[in-house]
N, C-alpha and C. Protein backbone atom coordinates (compact mmCIF):
# COMPACT_ATOMS: atom_id res chain seq x y z
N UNK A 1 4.44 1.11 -9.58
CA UNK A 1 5.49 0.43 -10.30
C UNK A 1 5.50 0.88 -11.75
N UNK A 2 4.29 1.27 -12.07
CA UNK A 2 4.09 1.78 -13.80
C UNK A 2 4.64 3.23 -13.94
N UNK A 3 4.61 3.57 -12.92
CA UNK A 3 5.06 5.45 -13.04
C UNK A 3 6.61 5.01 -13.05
N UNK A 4 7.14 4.07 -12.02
CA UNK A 4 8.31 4.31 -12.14
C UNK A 4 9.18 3.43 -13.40
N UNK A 5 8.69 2.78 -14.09
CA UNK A 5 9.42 1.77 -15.07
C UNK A 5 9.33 3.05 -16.11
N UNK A 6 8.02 3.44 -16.12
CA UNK A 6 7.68 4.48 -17.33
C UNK A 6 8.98 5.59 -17.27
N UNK A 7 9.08 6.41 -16.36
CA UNK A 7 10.07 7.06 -15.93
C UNK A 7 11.56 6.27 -16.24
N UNK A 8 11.73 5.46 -16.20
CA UNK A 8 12.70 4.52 -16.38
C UNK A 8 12.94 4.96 -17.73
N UNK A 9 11.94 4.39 -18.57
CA UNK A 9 12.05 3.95 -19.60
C UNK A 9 11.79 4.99 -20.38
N UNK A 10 11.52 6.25 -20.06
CA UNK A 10 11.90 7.47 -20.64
C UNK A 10 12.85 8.02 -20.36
N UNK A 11 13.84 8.00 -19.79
CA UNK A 11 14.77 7.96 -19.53
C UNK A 11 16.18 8.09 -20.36
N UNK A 12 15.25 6.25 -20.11
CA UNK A 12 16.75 5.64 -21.25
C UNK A 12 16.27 6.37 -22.81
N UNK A 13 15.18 5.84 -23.15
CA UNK A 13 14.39 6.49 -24.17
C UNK A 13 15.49 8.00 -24.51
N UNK A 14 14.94 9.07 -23.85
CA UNK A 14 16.00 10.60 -23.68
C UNK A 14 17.40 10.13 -24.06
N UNK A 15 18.28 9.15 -23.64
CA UNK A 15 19.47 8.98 -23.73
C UNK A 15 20.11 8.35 -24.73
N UNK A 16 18.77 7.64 -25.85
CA UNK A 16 19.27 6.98 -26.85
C UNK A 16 19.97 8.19 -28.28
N UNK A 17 19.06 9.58 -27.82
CA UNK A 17 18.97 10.42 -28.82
C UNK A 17 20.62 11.13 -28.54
N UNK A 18 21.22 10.45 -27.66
CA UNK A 18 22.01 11.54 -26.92
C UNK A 18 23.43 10.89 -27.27
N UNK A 19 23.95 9.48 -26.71
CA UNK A 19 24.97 8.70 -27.11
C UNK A 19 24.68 6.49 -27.02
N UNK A 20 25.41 6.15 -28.31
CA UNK A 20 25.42 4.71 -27.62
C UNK A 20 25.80 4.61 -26.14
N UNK A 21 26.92 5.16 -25.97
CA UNK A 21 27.30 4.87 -24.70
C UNK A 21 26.55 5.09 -23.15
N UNK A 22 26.09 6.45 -23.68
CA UNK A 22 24.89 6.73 -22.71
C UNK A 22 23.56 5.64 -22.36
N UNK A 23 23.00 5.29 -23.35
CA UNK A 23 22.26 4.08 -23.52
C UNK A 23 23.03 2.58 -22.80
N UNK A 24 24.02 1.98 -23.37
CA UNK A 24 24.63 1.25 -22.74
C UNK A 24 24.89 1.07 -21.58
N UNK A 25 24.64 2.77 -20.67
CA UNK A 25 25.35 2.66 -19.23
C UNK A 25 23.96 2.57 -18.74
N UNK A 26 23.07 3.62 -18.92
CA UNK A 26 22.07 3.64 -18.43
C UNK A 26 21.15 2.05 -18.28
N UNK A 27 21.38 1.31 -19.37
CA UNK A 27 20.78 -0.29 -19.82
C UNK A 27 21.97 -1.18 -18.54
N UNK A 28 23.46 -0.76 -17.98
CA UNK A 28 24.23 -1.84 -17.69
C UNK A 28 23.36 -1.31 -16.15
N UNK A 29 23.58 0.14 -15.48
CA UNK A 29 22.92 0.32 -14.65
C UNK A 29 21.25 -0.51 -13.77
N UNK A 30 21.00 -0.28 -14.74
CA UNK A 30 19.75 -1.24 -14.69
C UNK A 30 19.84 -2.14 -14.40
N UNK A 31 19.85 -2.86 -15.13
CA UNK A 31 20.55 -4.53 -14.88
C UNK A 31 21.46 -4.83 -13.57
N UNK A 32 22.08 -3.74 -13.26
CA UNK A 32 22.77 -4.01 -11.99
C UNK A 32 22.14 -3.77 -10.62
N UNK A 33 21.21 -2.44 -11.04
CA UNK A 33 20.27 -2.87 -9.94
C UNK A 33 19.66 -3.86 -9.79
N UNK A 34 18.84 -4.63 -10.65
CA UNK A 34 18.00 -5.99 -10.76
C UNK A 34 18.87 -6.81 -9.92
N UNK A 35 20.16 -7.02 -10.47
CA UNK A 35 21.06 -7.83 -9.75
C UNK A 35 21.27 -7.75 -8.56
N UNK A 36 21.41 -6.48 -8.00
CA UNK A 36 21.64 -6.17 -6.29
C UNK A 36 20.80 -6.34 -5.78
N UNK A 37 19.48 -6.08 -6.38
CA UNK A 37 17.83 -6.21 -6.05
C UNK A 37 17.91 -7.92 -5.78
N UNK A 38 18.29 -8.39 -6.19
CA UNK A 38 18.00 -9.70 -6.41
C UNK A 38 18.95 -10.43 -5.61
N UNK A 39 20.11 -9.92 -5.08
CA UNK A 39 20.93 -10.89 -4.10
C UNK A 39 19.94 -10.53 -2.62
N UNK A 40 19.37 -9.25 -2.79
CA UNK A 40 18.76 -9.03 -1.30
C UNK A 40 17.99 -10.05 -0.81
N UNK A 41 18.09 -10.53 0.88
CA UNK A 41 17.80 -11.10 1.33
C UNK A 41 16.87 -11.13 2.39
N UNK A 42 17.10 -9.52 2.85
CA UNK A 42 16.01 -8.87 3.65
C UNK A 42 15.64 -7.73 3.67
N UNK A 43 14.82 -7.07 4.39
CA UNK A 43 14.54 -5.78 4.34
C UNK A 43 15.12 -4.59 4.03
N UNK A 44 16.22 -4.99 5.32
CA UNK A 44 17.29 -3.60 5.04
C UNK A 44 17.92 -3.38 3.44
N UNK A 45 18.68 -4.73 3.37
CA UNK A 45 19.35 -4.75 1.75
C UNK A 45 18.13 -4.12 0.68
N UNK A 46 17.10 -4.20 0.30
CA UNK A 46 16.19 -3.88 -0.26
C UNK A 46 16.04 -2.34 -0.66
N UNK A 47 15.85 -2.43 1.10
CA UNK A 47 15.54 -0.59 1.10
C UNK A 47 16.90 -0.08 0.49
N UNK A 48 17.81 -0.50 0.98
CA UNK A 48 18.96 0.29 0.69
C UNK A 48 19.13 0.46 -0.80
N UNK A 49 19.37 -0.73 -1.32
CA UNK A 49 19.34 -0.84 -2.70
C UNK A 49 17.98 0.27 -3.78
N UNK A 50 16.93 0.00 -3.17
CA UNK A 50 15.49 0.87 -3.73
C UNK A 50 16.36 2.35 -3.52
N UNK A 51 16.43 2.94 -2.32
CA UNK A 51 17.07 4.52 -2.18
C UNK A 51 18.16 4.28 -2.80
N UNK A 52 19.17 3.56 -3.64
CA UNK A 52 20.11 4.08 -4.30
C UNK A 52 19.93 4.49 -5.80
N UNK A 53 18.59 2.97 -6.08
CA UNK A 53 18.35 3.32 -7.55
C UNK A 53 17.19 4.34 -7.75
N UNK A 54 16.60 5.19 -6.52
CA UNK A 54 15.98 6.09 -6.67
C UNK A 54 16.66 7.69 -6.87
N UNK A 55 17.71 7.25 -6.26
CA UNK A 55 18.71 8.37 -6.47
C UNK A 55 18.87 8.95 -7.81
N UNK A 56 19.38 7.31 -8.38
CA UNK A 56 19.94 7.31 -9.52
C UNK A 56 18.73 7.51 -10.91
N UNK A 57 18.06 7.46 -10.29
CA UNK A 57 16.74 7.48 -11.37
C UNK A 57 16.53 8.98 -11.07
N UNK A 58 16.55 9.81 -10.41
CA UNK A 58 16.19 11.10 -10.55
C UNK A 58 17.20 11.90 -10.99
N UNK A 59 18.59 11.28 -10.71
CA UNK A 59 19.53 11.67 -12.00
C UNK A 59 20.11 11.95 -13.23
N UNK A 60 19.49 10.78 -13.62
CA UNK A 60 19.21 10.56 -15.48
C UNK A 60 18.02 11.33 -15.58
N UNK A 61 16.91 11.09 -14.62
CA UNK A 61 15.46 12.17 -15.64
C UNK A 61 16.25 13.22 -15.44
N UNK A 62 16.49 13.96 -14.51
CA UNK A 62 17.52 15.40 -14.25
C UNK A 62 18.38 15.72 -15.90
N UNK A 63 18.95 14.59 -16.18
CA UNK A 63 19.98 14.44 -17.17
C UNK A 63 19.46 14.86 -18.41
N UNK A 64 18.24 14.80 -19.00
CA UNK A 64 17.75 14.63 -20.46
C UNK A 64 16.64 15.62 -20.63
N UNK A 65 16.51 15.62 -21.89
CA UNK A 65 15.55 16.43 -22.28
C UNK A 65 14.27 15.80 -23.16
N UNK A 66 13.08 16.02 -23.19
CA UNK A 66 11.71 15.46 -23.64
C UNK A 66 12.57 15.20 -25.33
N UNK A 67 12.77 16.35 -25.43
CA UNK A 67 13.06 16.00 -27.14
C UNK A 67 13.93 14.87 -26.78
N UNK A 68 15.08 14.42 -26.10
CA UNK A 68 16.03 13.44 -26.23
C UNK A 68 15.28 11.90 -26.35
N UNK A 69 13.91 11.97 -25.52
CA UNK A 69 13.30 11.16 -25.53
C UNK A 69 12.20 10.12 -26.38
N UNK A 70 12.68 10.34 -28.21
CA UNK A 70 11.94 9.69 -28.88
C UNK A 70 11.99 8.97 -30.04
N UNK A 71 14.04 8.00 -29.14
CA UNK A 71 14.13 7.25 -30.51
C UNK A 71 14.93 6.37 -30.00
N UNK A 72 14.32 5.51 -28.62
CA UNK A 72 14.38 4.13 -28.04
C UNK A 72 14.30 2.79 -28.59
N UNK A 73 14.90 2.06 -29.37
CA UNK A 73 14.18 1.08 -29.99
C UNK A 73 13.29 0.56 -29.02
N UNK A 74 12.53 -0.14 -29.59
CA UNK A 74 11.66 -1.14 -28.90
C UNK A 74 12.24 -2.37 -28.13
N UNK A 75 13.18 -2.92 -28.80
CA UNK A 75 13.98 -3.77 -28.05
C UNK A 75 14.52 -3.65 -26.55
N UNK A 76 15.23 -2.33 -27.01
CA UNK A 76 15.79 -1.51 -25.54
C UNK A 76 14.62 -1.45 -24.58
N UNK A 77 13.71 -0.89 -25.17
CA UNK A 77 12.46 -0.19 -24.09
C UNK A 77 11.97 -1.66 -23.62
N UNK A 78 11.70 -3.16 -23.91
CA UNK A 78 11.23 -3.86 -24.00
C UNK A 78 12.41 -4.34 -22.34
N UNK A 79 13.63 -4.71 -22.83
CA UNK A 79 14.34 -5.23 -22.11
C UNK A 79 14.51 -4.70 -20.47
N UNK A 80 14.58 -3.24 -20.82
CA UNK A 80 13.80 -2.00 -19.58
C UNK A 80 13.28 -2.79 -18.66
N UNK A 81 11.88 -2.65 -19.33
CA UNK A 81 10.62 -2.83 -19.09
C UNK A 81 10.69 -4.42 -17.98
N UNK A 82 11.63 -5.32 -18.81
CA UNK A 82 11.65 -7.04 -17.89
C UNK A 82 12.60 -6.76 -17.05
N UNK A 83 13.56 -5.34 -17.15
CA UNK A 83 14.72 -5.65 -16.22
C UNK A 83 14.33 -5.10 -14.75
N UNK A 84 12.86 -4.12 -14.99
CA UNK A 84 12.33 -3.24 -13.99
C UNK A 84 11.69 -4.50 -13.43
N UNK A 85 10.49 -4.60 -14.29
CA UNK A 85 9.57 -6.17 -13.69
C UNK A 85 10.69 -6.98 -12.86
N UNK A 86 11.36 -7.59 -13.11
CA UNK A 86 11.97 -8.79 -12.14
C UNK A 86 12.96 -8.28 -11.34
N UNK A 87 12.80 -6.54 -10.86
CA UNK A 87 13.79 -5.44 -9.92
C UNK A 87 12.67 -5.21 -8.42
N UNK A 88 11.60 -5.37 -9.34
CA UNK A 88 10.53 -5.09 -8.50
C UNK A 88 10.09 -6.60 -7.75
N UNK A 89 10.11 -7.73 -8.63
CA UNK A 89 9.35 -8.96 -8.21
C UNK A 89 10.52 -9.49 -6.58
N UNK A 90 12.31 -8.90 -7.03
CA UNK A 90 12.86 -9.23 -6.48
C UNK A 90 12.73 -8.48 -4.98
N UNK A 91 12.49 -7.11 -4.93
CA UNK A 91 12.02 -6.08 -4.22
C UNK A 91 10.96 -6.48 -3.01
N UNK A 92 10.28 -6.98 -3.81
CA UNK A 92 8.83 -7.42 -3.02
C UNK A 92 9.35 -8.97 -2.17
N UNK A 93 9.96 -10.00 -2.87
CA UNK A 93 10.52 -10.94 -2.29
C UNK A 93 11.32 -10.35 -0.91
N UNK A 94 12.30 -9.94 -1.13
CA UNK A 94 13.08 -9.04 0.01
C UNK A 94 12.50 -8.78 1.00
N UNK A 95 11.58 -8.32 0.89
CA UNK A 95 10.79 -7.26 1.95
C UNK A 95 9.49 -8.12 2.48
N UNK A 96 9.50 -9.26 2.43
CA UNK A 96 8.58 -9.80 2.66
C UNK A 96 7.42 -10.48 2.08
N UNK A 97 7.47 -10.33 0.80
CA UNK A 97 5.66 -10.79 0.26
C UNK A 97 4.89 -9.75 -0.20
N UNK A 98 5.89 -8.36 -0.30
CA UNK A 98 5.43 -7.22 -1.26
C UNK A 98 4.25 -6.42 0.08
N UNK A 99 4.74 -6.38 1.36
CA UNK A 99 3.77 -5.40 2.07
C UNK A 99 5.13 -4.72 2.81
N UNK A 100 4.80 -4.79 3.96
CA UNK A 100 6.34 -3.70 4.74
C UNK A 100 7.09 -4.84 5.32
N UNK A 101 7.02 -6.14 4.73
CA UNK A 101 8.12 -6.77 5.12
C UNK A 101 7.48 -7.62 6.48
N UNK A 102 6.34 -7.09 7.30
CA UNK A 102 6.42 -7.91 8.07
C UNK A 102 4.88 -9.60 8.19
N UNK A 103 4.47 -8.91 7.33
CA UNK A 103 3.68 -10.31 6.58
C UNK A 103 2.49 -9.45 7.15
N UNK A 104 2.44 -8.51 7.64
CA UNK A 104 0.80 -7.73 8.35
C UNK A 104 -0.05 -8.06 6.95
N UNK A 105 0.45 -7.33 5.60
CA UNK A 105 -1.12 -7.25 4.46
C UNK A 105 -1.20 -9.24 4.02
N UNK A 106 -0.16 -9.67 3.99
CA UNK A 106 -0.45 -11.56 4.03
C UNK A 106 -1.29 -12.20 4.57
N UNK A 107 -1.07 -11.52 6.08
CA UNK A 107 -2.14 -11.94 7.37
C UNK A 107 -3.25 -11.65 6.98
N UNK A 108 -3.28 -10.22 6.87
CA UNK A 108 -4.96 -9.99 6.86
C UNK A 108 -5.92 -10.47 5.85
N UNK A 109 -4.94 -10.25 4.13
CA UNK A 109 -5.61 -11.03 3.25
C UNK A 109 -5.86 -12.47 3.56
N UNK A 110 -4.95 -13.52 4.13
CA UNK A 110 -5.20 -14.62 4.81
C UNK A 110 -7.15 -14.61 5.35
N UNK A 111 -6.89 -13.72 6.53
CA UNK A 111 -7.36 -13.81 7.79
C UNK A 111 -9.36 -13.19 6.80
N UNK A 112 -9.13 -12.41 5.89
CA UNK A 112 -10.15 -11.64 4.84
C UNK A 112 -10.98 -13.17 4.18
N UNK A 113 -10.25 -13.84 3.71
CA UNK A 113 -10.25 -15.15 2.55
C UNK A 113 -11.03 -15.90 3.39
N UNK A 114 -10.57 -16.34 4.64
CA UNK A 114 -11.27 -17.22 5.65
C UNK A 114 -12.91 -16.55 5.85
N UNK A 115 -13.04 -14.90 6.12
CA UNK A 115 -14.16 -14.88 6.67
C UNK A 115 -15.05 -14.82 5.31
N UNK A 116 -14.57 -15.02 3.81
CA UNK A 116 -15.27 -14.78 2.66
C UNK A 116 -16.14 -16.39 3.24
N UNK A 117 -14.45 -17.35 3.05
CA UNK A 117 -15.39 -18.83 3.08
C UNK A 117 -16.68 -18.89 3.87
N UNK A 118 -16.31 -18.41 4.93
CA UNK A 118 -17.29 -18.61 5.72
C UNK A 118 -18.26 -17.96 5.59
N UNK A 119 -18.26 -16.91 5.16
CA UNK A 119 -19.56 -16.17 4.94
C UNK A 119 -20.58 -16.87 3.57
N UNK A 120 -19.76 -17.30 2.41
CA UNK A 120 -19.97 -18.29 1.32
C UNK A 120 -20.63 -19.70 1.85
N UNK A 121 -20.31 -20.26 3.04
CA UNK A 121 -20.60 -21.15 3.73
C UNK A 121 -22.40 -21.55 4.23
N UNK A 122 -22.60 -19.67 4.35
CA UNK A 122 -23.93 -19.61 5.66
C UNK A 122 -24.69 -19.73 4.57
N UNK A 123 -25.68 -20.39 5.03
CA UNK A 123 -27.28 -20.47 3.89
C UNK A 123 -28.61 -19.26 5.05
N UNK A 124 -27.93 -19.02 6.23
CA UNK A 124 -28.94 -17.87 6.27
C UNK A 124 -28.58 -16.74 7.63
N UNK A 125 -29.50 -15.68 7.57
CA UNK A 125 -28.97 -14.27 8.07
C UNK A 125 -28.22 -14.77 9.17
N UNK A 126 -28.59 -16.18 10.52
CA UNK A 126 -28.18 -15.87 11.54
C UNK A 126 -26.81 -16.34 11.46
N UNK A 127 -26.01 -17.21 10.40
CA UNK A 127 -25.01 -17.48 10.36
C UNK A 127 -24.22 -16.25 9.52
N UNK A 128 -24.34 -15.52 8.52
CA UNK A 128 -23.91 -14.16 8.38
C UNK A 128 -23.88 -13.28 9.24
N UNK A 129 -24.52 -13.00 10.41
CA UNK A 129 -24.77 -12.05 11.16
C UNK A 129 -23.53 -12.75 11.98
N UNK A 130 -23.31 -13.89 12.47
CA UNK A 130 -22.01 -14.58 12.87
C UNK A 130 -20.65 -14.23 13.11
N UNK A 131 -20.95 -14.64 11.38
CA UNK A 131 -19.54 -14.29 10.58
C UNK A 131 -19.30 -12.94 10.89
N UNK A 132 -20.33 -12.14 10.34
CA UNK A 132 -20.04 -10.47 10.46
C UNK A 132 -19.48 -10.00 11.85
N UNK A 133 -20.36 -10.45 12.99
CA UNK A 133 -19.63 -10.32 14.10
C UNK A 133 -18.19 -10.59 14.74
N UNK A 134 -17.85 -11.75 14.21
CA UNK A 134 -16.33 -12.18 14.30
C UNK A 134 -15.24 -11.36 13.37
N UNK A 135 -15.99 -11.05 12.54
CA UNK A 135 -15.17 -10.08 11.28
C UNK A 135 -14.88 -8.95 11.85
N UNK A 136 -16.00 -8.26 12.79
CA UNK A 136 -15.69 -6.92 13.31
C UNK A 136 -15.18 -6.80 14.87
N UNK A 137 -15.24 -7.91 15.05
CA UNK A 137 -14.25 -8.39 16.39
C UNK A 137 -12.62 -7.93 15.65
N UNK A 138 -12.07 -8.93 14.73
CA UNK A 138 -11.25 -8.99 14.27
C UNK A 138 -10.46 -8.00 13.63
N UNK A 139 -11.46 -6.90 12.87
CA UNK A 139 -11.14 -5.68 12.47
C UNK A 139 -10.60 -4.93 13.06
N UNK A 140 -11.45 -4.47 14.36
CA UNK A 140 -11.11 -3.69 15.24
C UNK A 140 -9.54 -3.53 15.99
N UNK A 141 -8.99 -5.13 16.26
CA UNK A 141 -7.46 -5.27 16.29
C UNK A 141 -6.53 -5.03 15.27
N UNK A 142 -7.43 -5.68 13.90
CA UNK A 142 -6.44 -5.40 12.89
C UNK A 142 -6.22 -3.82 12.79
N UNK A 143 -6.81 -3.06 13.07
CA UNK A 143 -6.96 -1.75 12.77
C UNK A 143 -5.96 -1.02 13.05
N UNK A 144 -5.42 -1.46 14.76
CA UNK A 144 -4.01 -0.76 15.14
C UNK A 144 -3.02 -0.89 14.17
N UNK A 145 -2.61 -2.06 13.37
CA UNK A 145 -1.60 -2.11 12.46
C UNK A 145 -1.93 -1.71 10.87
N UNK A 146 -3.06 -1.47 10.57
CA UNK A 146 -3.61 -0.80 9.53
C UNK A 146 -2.43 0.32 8.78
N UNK A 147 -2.24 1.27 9.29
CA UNK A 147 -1.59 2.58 9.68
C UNK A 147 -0.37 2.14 9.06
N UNK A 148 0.29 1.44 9.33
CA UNK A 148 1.82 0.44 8.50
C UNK A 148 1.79 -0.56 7.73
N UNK A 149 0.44 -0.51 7.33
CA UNK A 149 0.54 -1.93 6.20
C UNK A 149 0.68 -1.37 5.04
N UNK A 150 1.22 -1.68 4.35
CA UNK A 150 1.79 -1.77 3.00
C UNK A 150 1.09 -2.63 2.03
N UNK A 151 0.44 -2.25 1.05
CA UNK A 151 -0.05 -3.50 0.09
C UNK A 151 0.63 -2.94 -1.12
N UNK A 152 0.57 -3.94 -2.14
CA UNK A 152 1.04 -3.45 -3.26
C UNK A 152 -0.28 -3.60 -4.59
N UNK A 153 -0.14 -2.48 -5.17
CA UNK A 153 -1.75 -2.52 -6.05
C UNK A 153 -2.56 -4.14 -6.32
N UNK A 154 -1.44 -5.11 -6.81
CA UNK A 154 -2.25 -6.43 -7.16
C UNK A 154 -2.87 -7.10 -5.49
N UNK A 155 -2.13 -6.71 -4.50
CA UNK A 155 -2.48 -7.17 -3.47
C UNK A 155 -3.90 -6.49 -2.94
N UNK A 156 -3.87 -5.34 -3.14
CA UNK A 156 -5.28 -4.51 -3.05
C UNK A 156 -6.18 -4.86 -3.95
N UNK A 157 -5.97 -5.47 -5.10
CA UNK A 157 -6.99 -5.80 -5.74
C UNK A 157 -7.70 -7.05 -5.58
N UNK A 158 -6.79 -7.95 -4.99
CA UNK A 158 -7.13 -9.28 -4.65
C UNK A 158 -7.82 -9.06 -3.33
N UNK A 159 -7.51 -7.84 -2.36
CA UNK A 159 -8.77 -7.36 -1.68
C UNK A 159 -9.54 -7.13 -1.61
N UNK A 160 -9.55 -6.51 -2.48
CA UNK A 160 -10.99 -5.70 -3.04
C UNK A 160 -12.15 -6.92 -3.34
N UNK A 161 -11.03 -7.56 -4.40
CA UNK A 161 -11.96 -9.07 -4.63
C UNK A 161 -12.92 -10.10 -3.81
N UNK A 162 -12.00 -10.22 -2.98
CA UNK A 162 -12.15 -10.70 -1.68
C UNK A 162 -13.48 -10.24 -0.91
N UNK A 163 -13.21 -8.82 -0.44
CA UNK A 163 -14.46 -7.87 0.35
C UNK A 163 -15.92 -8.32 -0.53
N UNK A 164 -15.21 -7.95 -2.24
CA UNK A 164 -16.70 -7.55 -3.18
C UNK A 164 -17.61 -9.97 -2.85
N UNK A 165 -16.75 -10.67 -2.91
CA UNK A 165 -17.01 -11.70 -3.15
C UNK A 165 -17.84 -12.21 -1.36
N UNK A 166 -17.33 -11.79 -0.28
CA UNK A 166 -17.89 -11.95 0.97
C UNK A 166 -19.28 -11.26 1.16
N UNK A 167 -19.20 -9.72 0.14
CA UNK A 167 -20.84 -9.14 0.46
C UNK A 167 -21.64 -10.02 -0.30
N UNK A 168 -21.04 -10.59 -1.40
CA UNK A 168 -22.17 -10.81 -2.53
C UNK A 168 -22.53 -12.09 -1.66
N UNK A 169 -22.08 -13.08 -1.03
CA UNK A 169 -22.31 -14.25 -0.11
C UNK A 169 -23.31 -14.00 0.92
N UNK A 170 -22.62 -12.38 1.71
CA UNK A 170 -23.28 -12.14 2.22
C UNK A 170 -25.41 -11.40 2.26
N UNK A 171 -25.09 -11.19 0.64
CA UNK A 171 -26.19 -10.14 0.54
C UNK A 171 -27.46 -11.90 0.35
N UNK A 172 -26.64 -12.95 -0.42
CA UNK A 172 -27.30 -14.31 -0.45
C UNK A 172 -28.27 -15.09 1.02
N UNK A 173 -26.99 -14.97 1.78
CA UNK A 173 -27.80 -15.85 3.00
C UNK A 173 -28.44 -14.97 3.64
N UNK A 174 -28.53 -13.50 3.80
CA UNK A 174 -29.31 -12.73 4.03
C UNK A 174 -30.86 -13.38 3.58
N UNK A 175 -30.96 -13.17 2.47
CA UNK A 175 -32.01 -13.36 1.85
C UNK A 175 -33.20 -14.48 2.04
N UNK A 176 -32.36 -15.85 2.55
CA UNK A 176 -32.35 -16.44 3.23
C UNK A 176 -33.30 -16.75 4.33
């Protein structure tokens, strides 16, 4: 999402050096995606909308030159910047909860959270060894849909969290 706002926002940036009007369209553009972004209701509308303003975003970088790019006010770049954020927040709404729409990375983080508790739960190895077993029961299915899940970086990180917070539980009742 940072590569592409950045890109965005060099962009417009390139276009300020170039005309008001250019700036203006490029800033109404924007905003209108957010808006279309934001009536979407499901998947399809989403995607569709994402491949148009991807189009259109490789158009304008196409359009400008590095030198055009270094006399954006801050204001402009600022407004960018919230019109991308809530293009994307709307994006992720659309599509499901910010994975491929069909709640698979929801589930699993769900289904991840539960075996932390429980692993947080055990005061010793044979109830970790438990947990662990049911975890890799569970894995093993999740695995087929692995391949199409979609996370989005904050969602991977709240994974990550998740995994790092179940060993450290786990490395406890071990000890145990």
């Amino acid at each position: 999402m940072r590569n592409i706002c950045l890109v965005i926002v060099g962009a417009v940036i390139a276009l300020s050096a170039c005309s008001k009007s250019k700036i203006d369209q490029a800033s109404a553009d924007t905003e209108d995606f957010k808006t279309r972004m934001c009536a979407c209701a499901d998947k399809d509308c989403a995607e569709k909308v994402q491949t148009e303003f991807k189009e259109w975003r490789h158009k304008l970088k196409d359009s400008i030159s590095k030198e055009e790019a270094k006399n954006l006010s801050k204001e402009t770049q600022k407004k960018l910047e919230e019109s991308f954020e809530e293009f994307e927040k709307c994006s992720k709404k659309a599509r499901g909860g910010g994975d491929d729409g069909d709640g698979k990375s929801a589930a699993a983080m769900t289904k991840m959270t539960e075996f932390k508790d429980k692993m947080c739960a055990c005061k010793d190895k044979a109830c970790a060894d438990g947990v662990q077993k049911d975890m890799m029961a569970w894995s093993t299915d999740a695995m087929k849909d692995a391949a199409n899940m979609k996370m989005s970086p904050e969602d991977t990180k709240k994974m990550t969290d998740v995994a790092k917070g179940m060993s450290d539980c786990m490395v406890a009742a071990m000890a145990h």
